[in-house]
N, C-alpha and C. Protein backbone atom coordinates (compact mmCIF):
# COMPACT_ATOMS: atom_id res chain seq x y z
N UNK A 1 99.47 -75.45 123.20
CA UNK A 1 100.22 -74.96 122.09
C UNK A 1 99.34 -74.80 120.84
N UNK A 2 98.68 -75.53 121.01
CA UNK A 2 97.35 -75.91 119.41
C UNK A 2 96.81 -74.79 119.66
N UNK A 3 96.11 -73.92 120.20
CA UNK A 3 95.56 -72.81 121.08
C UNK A 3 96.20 -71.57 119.89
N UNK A 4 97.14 -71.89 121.20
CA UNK A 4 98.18 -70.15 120.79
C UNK A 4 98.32 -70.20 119.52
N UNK A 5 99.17 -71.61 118.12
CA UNK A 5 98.66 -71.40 116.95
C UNK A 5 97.47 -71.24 116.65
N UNK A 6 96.62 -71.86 116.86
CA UNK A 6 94.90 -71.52 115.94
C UNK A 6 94.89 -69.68 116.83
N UNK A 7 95.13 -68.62 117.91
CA UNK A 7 94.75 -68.15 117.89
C UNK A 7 95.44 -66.93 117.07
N UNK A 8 96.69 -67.47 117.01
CA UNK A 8 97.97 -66.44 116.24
C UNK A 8 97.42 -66.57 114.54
N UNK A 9 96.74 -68.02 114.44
CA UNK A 9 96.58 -67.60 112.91
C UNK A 9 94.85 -66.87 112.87
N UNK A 10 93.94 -66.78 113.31
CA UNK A 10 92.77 -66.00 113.46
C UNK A 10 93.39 -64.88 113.52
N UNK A 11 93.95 -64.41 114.54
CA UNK A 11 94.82 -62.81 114.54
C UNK A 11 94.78 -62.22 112.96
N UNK A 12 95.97 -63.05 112.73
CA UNK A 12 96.16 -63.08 111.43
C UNK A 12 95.69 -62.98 110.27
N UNK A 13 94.57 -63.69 110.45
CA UNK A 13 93.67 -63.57 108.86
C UNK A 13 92.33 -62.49 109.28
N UNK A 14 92.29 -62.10 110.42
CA UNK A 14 91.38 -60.56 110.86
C UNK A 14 92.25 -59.54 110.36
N UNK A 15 93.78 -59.48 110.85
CA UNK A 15 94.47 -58.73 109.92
C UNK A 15 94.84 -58.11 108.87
N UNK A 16 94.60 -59.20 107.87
CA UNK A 16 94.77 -59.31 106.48
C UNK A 16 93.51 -58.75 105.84
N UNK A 17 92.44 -58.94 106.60
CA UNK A 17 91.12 -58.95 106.18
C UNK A 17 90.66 -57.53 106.39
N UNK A 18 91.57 -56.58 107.67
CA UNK A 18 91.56 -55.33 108.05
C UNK A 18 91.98 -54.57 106.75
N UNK A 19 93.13 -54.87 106.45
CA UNK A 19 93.83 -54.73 105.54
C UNK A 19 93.39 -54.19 103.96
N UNK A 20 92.75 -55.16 103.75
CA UNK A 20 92.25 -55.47 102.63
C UNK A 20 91.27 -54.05 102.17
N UNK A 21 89.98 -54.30 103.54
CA UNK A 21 88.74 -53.65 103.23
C UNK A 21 89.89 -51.61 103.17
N UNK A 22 90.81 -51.51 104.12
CA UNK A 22 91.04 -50.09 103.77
C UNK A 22 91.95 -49.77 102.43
N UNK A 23 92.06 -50.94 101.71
CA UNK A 23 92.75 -50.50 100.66
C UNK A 23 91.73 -50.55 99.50
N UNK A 24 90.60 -51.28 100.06
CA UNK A 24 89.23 -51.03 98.69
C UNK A 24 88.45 -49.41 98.83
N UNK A 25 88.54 -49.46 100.33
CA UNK A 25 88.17 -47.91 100.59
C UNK A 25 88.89 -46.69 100.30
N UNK A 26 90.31 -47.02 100.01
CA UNK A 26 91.19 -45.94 99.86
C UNK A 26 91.16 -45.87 97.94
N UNK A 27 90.80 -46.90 97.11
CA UNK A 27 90.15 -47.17 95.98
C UNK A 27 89.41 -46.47 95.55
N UNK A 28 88.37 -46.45 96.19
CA UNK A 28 87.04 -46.48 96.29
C UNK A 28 87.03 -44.47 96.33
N UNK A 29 87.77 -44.29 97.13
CA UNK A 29 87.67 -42.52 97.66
C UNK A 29 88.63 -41.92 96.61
N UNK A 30 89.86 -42.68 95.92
CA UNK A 30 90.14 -42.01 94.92
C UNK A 30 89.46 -41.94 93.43
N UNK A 31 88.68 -43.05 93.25
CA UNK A 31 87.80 -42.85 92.14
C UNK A 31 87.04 -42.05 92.23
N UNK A 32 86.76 -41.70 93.06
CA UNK A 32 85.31 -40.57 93.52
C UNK A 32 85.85 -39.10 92.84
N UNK A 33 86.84 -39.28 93.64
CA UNK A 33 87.71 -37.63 93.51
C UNK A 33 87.81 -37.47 92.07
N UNK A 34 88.25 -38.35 91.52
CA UNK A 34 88.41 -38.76 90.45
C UNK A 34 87.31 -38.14 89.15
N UNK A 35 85.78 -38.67 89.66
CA UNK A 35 84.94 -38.49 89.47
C UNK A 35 84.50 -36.64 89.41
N UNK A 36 84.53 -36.60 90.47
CA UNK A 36 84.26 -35.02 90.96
C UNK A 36 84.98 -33.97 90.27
N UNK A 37 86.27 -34.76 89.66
CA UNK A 37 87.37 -33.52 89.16
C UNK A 37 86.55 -33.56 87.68
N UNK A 38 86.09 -34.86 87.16
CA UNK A 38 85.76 -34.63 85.64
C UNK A 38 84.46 -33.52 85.61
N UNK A 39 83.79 -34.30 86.57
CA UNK A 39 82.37 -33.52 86.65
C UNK A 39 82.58 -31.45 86.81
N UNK A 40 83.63 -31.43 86.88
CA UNK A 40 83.53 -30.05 87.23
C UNK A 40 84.62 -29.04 85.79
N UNK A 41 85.42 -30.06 84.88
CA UNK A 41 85.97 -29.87 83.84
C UNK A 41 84.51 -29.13 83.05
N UNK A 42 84.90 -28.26 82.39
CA UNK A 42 84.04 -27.65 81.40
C UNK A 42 84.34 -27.65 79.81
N UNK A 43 83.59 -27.63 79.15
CA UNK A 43 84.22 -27.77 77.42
C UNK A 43 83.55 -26.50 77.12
N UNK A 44 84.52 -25.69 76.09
CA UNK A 44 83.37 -24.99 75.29
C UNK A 44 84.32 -24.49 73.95
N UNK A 45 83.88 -23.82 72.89
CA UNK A 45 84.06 -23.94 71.31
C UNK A 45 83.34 -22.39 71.03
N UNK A 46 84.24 -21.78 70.58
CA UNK A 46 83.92 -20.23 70.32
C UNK A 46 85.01 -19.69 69.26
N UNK A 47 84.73 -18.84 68.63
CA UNK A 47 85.51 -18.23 67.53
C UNK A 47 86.26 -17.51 67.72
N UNK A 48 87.17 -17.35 67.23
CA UNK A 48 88.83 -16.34 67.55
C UNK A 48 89.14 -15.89 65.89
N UNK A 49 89.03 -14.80 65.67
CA UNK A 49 89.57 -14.09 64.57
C UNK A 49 91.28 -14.15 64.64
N UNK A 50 91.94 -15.04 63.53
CA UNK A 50 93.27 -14.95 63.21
C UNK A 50 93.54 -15.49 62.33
N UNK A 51 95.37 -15.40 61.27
CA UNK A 51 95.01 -16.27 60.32
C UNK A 51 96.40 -17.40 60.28
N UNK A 52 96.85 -17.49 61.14
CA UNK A 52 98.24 -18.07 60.75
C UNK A 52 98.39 -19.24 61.80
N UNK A 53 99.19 -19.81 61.85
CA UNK A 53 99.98 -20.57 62.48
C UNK A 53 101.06 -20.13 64.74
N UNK A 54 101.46 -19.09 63.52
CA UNK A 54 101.67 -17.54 64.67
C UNK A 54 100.64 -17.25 65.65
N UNK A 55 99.62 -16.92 64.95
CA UNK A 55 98.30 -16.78 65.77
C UNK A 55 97.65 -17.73 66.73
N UNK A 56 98.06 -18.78 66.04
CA UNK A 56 97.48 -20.10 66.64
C UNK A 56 98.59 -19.79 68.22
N UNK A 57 99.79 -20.04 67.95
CA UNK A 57 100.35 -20.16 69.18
C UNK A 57 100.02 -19.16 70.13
N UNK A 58 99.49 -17.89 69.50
CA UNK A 58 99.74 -16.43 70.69
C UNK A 58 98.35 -16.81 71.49
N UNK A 59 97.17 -17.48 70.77
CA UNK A 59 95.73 -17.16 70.87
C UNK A 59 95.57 -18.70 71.99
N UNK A 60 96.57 -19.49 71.91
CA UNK A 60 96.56 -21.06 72.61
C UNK A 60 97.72 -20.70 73.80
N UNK A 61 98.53 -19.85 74.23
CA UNK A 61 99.43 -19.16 75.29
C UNK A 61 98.32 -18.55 76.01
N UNK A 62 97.37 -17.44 75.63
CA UNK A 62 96.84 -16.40 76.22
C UNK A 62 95.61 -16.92 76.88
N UNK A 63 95.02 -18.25 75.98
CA UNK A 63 93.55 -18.91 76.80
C UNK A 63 94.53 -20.37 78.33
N UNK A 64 95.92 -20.56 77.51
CA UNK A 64 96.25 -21.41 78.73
C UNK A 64 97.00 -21.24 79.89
N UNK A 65 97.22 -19.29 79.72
CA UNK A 65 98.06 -18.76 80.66
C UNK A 65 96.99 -18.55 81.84
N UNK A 66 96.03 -18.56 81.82
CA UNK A 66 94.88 -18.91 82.83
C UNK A 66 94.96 -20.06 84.27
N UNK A 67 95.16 -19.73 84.75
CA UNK A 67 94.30 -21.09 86.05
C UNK A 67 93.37 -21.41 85.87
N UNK A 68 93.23 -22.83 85.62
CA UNK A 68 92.09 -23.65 85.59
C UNK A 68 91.76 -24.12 83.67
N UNK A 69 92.71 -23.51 83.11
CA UNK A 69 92.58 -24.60 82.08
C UNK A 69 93.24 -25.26 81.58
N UNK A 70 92.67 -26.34 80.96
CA UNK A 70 93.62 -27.36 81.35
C UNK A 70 93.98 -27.59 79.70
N UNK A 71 93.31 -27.09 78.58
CA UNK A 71 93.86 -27.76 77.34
C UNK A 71 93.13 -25.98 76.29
N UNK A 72 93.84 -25.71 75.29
CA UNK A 72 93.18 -24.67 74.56
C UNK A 72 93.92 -25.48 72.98
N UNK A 73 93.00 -25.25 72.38
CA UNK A 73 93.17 -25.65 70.52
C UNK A 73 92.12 -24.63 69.93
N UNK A 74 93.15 -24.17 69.12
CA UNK A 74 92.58 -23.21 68.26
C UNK A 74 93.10 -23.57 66.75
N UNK A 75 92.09 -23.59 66.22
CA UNK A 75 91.71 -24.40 64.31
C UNK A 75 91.92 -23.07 63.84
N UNK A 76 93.38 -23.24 62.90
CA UNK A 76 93.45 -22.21 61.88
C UNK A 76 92.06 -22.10 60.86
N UNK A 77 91.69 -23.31 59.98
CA UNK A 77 90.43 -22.82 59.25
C UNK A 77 89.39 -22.96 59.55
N UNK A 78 89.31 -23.18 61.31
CA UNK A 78 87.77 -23.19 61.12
C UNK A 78 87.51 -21.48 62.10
N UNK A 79 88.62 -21.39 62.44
CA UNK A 79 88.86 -19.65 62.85
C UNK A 79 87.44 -20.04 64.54
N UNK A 80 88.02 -21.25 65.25
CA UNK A 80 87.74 -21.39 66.56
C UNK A 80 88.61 -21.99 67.52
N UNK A 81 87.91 -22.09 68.92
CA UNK A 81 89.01 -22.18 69.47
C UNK A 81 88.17 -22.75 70.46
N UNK A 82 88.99 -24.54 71.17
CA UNK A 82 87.70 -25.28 71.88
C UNK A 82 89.43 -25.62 73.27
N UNK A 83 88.23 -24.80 74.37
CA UNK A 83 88.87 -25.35 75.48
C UNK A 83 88.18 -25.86 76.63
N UNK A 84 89.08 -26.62 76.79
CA UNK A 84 88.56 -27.25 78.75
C UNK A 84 89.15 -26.72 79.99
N UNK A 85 87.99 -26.60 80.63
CA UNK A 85 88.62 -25.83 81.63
C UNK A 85 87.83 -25.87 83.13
N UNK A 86 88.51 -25.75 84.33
CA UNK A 86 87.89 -26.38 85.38
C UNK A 86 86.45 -24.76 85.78
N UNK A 87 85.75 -25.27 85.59
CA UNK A 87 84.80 -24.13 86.20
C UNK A 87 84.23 -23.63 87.31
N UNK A 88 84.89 -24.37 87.80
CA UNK A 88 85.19 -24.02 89.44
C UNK A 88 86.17 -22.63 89.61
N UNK A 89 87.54 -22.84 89.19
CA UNK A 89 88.12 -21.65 89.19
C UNK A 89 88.21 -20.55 87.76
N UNK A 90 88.15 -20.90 86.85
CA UNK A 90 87.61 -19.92 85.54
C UNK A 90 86.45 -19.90 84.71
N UNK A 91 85.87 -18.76 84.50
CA UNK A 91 84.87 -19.10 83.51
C UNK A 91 85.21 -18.72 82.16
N UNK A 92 84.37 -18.38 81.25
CA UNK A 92 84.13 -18.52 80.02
C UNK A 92 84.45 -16.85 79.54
N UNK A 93 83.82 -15.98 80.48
CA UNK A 93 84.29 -15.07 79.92
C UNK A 93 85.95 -14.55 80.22
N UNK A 94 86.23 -14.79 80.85
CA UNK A 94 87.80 -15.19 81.46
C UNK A 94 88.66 -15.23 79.99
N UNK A 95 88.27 -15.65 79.88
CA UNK A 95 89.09 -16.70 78.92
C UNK A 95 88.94 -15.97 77.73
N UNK A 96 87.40 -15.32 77.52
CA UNK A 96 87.74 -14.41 75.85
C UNK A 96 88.72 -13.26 76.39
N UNK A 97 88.11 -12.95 77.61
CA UNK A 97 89.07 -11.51 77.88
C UNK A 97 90.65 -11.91 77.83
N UNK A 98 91.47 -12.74 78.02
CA UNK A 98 92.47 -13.30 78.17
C UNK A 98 93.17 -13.51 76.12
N UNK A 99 92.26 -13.95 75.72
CA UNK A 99 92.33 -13.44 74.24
C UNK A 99 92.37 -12.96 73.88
N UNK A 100 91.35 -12.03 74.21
CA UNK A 100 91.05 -10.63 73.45
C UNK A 100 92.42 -9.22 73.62
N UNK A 101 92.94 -9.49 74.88
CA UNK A 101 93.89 -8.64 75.79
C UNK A 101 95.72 -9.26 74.57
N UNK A 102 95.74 -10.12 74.04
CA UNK A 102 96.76 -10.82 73.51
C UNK A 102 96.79 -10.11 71.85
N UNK A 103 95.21 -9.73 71.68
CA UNK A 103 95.09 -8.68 70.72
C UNK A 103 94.12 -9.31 69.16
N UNK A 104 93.49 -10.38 69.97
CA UNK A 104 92.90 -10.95 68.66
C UNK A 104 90.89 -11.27 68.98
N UNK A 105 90.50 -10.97 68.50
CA UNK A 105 89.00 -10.79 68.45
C UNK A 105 88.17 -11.76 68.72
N UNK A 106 86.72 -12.04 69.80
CA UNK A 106 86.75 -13.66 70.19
C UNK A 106 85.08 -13.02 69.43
N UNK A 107 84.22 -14.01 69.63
CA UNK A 107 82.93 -13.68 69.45
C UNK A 107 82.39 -12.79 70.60
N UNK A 108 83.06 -12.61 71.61
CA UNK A 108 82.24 -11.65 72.47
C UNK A 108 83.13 -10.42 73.26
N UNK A 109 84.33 -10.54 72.42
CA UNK A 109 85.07 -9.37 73.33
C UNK A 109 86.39 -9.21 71.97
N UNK A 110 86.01 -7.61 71.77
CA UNK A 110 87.26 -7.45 70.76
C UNK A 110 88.59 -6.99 71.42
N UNK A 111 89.32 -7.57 70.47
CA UNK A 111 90.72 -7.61 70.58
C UNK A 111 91.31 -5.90 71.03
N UNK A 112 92.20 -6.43 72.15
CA UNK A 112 92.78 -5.02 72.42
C UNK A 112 93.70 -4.09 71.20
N UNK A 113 93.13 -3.25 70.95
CA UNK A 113 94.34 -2.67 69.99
C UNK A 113 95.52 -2.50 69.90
N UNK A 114 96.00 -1.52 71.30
CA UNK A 114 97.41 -1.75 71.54
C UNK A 114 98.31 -3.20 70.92
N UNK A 115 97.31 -3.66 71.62
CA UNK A 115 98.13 -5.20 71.41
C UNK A 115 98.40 -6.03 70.12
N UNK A 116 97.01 -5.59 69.22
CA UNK A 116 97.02 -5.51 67.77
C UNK A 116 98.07 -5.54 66.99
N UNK A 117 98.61 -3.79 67.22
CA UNK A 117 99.06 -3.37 66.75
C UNK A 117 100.91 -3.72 66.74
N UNK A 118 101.15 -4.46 67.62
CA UNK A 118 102.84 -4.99 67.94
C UNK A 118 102.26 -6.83 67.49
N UNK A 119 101.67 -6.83 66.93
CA UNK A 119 101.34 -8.29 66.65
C UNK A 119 102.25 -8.35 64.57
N UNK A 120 102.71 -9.57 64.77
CA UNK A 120 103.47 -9.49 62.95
C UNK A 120 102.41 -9.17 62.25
N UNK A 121 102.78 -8.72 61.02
CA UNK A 121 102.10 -8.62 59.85
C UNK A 121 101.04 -9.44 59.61
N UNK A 122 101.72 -10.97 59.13
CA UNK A 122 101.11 -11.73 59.03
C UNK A 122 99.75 -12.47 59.74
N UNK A 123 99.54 -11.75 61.40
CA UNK A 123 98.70 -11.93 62.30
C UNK A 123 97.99 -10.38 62.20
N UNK A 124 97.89 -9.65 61.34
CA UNK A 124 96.94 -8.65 61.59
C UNK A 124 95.58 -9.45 60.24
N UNK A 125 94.52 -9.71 60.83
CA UNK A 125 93.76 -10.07 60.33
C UNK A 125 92.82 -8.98 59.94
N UNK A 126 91.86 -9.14 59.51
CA UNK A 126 90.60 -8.88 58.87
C UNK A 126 89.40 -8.58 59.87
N UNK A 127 89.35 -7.31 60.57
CA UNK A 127 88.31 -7.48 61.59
C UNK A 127 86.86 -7.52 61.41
N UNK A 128 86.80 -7.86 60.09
CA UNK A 128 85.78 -8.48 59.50
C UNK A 128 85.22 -9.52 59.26
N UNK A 129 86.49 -10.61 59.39
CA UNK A 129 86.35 -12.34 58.73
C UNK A 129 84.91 -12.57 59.82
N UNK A 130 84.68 -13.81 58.61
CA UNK A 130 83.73 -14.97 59.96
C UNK A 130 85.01 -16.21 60.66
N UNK A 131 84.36 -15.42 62.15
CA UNK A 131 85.01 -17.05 62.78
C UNK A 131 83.48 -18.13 63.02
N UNK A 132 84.35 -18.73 63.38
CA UNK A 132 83.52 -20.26 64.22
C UNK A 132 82.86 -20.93 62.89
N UNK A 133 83.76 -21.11 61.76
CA UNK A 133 82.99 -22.07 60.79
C UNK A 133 82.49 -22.70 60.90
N UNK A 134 82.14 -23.74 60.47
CA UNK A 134 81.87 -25.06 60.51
C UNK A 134 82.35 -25.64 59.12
N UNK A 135 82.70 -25.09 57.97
CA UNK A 135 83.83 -25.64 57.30
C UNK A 135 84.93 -24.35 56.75
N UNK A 136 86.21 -24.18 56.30
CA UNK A 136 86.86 -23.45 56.45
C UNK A 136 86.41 -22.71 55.07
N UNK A 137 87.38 -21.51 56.21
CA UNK A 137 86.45 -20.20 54.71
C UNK A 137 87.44 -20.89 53.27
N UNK A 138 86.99 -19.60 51.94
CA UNK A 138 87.24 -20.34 51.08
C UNK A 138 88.46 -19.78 50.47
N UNK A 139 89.09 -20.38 49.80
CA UNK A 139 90.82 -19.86 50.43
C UNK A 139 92.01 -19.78 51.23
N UNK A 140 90.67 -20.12 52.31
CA UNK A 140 92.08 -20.35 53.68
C UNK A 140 92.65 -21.18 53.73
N UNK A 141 91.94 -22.62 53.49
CA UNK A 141 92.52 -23.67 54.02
C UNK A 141 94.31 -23.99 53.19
N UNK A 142 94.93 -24.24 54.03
CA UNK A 142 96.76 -24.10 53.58
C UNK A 142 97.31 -22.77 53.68
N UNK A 143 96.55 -21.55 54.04
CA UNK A 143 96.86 -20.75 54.00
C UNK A 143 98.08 -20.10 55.33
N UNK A 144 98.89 -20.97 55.57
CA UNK A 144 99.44 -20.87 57.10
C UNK A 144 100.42 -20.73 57.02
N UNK A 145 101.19 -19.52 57.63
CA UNK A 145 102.71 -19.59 57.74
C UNK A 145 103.63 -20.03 59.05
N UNK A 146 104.77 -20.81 58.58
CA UNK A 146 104.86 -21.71 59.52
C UNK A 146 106.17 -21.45 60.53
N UNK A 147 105.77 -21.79 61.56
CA UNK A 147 106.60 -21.19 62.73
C UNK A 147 108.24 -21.88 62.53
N UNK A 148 109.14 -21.29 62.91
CA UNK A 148 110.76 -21.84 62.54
C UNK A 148 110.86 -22.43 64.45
């Protein structure tokens, strides 16, 4: 009888011990993935000609109506626009064209006109301004009209 317990509890703690190691491995393989998904996230920070609030939303719709990105912010005064995005499935120029097509001007692809042109008042900008400040032009800053 001493037997069959000592061998039922060895069973047992090989069991537990089975146990154990595939749940450090199943750990272990989701951190990785984990890993792999950041490593392949991309950042990047480029200029978008617009001046409002309005703009902000049309110009942050049109870079996140995309696959594969995962976050778009676009700075009324610093007249840029910084997104992440998986670069595996989109790139960079993707993404101005996706702007540019919504009707607003990036540093490397101008804004479609058509599209311009059915955009409010208040979003027809200056196809002249500087984007991609690094501090806001002079005047702008507060200059924002605000969405209802």
């Amino acid at each position: 009888m001493k037997k069959v317990l000592l061998s039922i509890a060895v069973l047992a703690a090989i069991g537990m011990t089975s146990c154990k190691n595939q749940t450090e491995e199943k750990e272990e393989t989701t951190e990785m993935t984990e890993e792999v998904k950041e490593i392949a996230m991309s950042e990047t920070t480029f200029g978008v000609r617009g001046n409002c609030s309005m703009c902000k939303r049309t110009i942050e719709e049109a870079a996140n109506s995309l696959e594969g990105v995962a976050t778009a912010s676009w700075d009324v005064d610093r007249k840029q626009i910084h997104v992440s995005y998986d670069k595996e499935v989109v790139d960079e120029m993707k993404i101005h064209k996706a702007i540019a097509a919504s009707g607003y001007d990036t540093e490397q692809v101008a804004g479609d006109e058509e599209a311009y042109k059915t955009l409010p008042e208040c979003c027809k900008y200056d196809h002249e301004m500087e984007m991609n400040l690094a501090e806001p032009a002079e005047g702008e800053e507060g200059n924002h009209h605000e969405m209802e």
